[in-house]
N, C-alpha and C. Protein backbone atom coordinates (compact mmCIF):
# COMPACT_ATOMS: atom_id res chain seq x y z
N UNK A 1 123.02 97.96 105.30
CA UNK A 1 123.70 99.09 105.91
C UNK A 1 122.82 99.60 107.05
N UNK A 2 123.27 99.97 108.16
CA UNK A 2 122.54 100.50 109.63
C UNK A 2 123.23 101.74 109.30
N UNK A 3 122.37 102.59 110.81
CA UNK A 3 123.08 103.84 111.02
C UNK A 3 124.46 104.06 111.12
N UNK A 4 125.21 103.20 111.98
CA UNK A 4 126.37 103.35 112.27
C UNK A 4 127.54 103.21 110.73
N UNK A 5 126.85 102.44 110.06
CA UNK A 5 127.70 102.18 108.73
C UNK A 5 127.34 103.23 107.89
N UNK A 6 126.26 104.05 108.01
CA UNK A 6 125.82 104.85 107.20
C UNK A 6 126.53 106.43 107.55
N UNK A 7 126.81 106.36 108.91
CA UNK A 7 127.74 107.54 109.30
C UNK A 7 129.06 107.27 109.31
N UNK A 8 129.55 106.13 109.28
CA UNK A 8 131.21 105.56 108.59
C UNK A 8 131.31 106.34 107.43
N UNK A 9 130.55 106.05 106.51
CA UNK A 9 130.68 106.38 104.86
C UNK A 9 130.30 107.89 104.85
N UNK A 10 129.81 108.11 105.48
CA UNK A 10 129.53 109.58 105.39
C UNK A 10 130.25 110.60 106.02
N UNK A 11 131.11 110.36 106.91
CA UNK A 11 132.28 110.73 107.51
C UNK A 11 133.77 110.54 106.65
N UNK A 12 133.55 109.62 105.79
CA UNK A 12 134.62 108.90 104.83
C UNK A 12 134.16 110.06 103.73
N UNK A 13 133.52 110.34 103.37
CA UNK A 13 132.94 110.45 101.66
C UNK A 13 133.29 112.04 101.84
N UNK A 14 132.69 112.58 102.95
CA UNK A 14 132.51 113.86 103.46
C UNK A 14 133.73 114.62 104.00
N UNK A 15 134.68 114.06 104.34
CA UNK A 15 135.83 114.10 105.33
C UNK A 15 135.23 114.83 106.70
N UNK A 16 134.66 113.91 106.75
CA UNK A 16 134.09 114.54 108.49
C UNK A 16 134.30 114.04 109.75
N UNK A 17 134.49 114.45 110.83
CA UNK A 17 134.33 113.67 112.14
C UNK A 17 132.86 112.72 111.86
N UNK A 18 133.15 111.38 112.76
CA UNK A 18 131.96 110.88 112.98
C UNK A 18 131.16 112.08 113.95
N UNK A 19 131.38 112.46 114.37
CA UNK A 19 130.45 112.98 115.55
C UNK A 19 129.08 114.10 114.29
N UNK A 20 130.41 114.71 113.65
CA UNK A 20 129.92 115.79 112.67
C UNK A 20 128.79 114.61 111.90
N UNK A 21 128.85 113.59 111.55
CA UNK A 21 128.47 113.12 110.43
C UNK A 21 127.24 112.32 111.52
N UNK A 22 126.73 112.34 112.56
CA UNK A 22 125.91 111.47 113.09
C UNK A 22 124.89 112.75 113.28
N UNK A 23 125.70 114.31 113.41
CA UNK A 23 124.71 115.09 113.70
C UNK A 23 123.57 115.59 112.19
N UNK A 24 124.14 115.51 111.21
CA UNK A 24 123.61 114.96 109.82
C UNK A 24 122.58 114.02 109.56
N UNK A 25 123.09 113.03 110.28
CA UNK A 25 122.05 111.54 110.09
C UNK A 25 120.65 112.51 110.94
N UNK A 26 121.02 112.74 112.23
CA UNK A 26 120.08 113.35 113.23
C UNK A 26 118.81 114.16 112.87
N UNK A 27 119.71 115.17 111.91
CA UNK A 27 119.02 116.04 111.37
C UNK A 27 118.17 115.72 110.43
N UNK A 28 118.74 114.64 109.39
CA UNK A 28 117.87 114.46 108.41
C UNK A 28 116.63 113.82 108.98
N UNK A 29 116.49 113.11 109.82
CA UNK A 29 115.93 112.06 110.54
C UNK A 29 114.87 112.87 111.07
N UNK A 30 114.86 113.86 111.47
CA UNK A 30 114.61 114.72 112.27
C UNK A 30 113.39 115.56 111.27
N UNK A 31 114.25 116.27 110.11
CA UNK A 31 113.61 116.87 109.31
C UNK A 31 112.68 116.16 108.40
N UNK A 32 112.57 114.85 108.27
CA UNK A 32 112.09 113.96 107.30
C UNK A 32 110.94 113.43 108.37
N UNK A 33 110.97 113.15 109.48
CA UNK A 33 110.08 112.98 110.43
C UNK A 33 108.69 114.30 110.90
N UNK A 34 109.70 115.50 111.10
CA UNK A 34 108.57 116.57 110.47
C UNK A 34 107.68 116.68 109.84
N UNK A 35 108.14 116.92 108.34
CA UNK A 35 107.72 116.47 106.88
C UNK A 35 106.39 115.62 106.88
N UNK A 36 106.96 114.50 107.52
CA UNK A 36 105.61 113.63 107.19
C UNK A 36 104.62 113.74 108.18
N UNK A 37 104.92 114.25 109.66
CA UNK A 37 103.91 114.52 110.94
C UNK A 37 103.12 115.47 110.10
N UNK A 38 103.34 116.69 109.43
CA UNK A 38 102.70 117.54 108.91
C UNK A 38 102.14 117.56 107.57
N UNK A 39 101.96 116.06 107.05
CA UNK A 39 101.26 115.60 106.05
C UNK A 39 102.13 115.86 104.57
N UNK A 40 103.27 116.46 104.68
CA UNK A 40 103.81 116.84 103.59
C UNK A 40 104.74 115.84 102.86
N UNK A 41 105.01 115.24 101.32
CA UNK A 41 106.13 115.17 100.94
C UNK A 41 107.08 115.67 100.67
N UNK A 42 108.23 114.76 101.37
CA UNK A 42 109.69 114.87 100.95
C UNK A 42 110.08 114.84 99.55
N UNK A 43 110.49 115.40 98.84
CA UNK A 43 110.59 114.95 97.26
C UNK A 43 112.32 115.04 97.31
N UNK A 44 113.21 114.41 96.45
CA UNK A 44 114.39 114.76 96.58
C UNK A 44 114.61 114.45 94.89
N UNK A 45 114.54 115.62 93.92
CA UNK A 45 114.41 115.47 92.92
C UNK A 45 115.37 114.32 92.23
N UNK A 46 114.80 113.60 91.49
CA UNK A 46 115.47 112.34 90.77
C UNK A 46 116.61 111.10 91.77
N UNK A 47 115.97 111.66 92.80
CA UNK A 47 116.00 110.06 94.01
C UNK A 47 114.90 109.65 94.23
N UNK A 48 114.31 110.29 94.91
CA UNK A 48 112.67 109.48 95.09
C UNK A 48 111.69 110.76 96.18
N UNK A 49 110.60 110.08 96.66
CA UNK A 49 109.63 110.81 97.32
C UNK A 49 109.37 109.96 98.54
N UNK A 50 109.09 110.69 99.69
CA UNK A 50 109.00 109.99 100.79
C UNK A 50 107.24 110.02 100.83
N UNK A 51 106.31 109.74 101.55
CA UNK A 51 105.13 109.85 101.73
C UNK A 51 104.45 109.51 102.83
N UNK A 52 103.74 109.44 103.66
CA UNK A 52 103.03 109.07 104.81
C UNK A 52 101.59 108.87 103.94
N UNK A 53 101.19 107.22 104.57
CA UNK A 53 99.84 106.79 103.95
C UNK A 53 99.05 106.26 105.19
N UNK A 54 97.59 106.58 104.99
CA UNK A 54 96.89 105.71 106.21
C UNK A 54 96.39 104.18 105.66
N UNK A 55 96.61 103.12 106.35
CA UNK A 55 96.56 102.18 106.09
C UNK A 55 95.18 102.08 107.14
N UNK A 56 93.84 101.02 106.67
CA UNK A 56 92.52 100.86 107.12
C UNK A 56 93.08 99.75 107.84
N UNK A 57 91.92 100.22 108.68
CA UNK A 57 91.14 98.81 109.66
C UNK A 57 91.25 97.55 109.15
N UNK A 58 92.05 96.36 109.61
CA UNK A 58 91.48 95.32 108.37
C UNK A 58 91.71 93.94 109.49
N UNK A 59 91.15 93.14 108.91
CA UNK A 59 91.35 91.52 109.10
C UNK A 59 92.55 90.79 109.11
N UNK A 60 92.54 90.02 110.13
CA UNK A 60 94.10 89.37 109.91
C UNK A 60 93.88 87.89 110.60
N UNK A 61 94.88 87.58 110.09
CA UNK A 61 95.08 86.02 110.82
C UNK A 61 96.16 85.59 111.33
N UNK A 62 96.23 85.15 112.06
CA UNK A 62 97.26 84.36 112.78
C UNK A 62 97.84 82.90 112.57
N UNK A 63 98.48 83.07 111.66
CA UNK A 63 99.55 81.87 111.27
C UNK A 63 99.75 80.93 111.87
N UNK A 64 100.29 80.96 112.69
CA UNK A 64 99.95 79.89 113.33
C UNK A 64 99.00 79.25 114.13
N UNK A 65 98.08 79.71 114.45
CA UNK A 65 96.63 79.45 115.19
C UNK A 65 95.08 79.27 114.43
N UNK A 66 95.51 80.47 113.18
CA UNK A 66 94.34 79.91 112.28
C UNK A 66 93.61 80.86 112.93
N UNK A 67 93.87 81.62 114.35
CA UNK A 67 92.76 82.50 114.40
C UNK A 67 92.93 84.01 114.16
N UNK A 68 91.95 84.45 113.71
CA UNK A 68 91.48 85.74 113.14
C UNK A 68 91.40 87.06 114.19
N UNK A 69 92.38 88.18 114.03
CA UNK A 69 92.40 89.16 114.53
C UNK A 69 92.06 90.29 114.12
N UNK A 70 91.87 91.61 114.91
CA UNK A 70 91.45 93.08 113.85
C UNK A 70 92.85 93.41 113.79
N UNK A 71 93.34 93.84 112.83
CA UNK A 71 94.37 94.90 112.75
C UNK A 71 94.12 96.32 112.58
N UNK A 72 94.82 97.34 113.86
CA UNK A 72 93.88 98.72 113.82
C UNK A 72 94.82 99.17 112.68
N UNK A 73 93.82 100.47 112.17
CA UNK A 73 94.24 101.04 111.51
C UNK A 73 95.63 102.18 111.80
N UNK A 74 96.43 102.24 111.08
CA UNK A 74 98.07 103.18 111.65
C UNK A 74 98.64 104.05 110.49
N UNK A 75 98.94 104.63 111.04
CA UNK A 75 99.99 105.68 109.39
C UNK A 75 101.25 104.96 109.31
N UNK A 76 101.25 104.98 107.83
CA UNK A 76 102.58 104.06 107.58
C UNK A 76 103.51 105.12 106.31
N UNK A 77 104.70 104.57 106.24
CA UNK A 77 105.08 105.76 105.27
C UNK A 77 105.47 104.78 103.90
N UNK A 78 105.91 105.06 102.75
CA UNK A 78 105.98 104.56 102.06
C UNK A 78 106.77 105.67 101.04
N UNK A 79 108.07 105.18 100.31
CA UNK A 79 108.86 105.29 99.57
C UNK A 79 108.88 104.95 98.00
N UNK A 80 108.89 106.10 96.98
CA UNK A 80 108.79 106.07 95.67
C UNK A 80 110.15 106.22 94.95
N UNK A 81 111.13 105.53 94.48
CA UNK A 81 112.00 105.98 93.91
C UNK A 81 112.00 106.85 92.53
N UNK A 82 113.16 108.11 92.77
CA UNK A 82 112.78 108.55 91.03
C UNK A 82 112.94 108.00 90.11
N UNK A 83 113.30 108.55 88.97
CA UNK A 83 113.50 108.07 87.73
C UNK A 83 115.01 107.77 87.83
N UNK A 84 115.96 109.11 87.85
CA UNK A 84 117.42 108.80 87.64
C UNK A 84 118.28 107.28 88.89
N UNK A 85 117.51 107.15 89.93
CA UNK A 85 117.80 106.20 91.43
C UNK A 85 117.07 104.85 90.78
N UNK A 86 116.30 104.97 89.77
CA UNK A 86 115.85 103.88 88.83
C UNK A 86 116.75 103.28 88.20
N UNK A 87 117.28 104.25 87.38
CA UNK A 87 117.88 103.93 85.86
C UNK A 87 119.50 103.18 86.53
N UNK A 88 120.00 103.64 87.80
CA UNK A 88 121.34 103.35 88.71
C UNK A 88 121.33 102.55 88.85
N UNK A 89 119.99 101.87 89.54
CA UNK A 89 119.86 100.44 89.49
C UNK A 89 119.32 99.32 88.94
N UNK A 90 119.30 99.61 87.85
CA UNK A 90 118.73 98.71 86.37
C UNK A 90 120.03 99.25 85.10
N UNK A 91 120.78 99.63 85.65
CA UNK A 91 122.07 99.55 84.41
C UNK A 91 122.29 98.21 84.59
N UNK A 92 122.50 97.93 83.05
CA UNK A 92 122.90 96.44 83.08
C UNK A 92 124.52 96.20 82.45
N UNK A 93 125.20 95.55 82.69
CA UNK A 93 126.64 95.16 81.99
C UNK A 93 126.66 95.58 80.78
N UNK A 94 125.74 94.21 80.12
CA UNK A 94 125.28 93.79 78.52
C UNK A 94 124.33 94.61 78.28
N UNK A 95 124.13 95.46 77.79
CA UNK A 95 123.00 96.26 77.23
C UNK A 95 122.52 95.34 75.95
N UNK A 96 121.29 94.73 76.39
CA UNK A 96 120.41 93.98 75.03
C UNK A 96 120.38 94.79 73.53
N UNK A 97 120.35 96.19 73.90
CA UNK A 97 120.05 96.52 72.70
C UNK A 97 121.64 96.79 71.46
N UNK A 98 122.71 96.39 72.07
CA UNK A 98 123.84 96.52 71.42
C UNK A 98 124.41 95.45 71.18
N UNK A 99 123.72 94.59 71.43
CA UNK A 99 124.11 93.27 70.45
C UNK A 99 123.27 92.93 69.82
N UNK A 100 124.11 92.37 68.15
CA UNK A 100 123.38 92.32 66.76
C UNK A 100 123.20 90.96 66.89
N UNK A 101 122.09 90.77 66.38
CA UNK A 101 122.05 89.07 66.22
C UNK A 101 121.69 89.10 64.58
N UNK A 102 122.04 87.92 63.89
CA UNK A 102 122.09 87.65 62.62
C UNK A 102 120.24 86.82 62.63
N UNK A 103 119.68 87.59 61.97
CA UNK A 103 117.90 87.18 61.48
C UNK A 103 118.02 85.72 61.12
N UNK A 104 119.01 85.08 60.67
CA UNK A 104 119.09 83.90 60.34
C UNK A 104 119.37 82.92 61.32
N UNK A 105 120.17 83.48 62.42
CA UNK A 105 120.83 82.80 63.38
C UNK A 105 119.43 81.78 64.13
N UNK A 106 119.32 80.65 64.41
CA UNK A 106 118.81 80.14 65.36
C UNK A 106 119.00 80.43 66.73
N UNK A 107 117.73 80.50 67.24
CA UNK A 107 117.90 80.84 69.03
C UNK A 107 117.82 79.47 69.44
């Protein structure tokens, strides 16, 4: 999903103009970009946590050449999902634990 599909559905879900629903995307984008310039997490209780991390100085190589570069050091952000944005996507069909198997049965 891109932006543009992400303000389809959100204009759909929402009953909104696209226009209304891109100024949304904007904002969040906007406000979540803040957030992390100013060292803070985003938390969005039982979806997840947004974070800004500094990633070091380090060594690298070049794949195809075999030769060895510095990679500078940059802030990178990094995403924690909650618990409940967990459990959404690890529901399973068959739940293992509701089928009986007979102790005798061969596996």
């Amino acid at each position: 999903m891109n932006k543009h599909d992400l303000v389809t559905a959100l204009s759909e879900r929402l009953s909104l103009t696209q226009s209304q629903s891109v100024e949304i995307v904007n904002a969040w984008e906007g406000v979540l970009q803040d957030a992390l310039l100013a060292g803070e997490r985003l938390t969005l209780q039982g979806f997840g946590t947004f974070f800004a991390w500094s990633q070091t100085e380090r060594t690298g190589r070049n794949p195809r050449t075999g030769e060895t570069c510095r990679i500078e050091a940059r802030v990178s952000v990094k995403f924690k999902p909650g618990k409940f944005l967990l459990a959404t996507l690890n529901e399973k069909k068959n739940d293992c634990k509701s089928i009986k198997r007979n102790k005798d049965e061969a596996i």
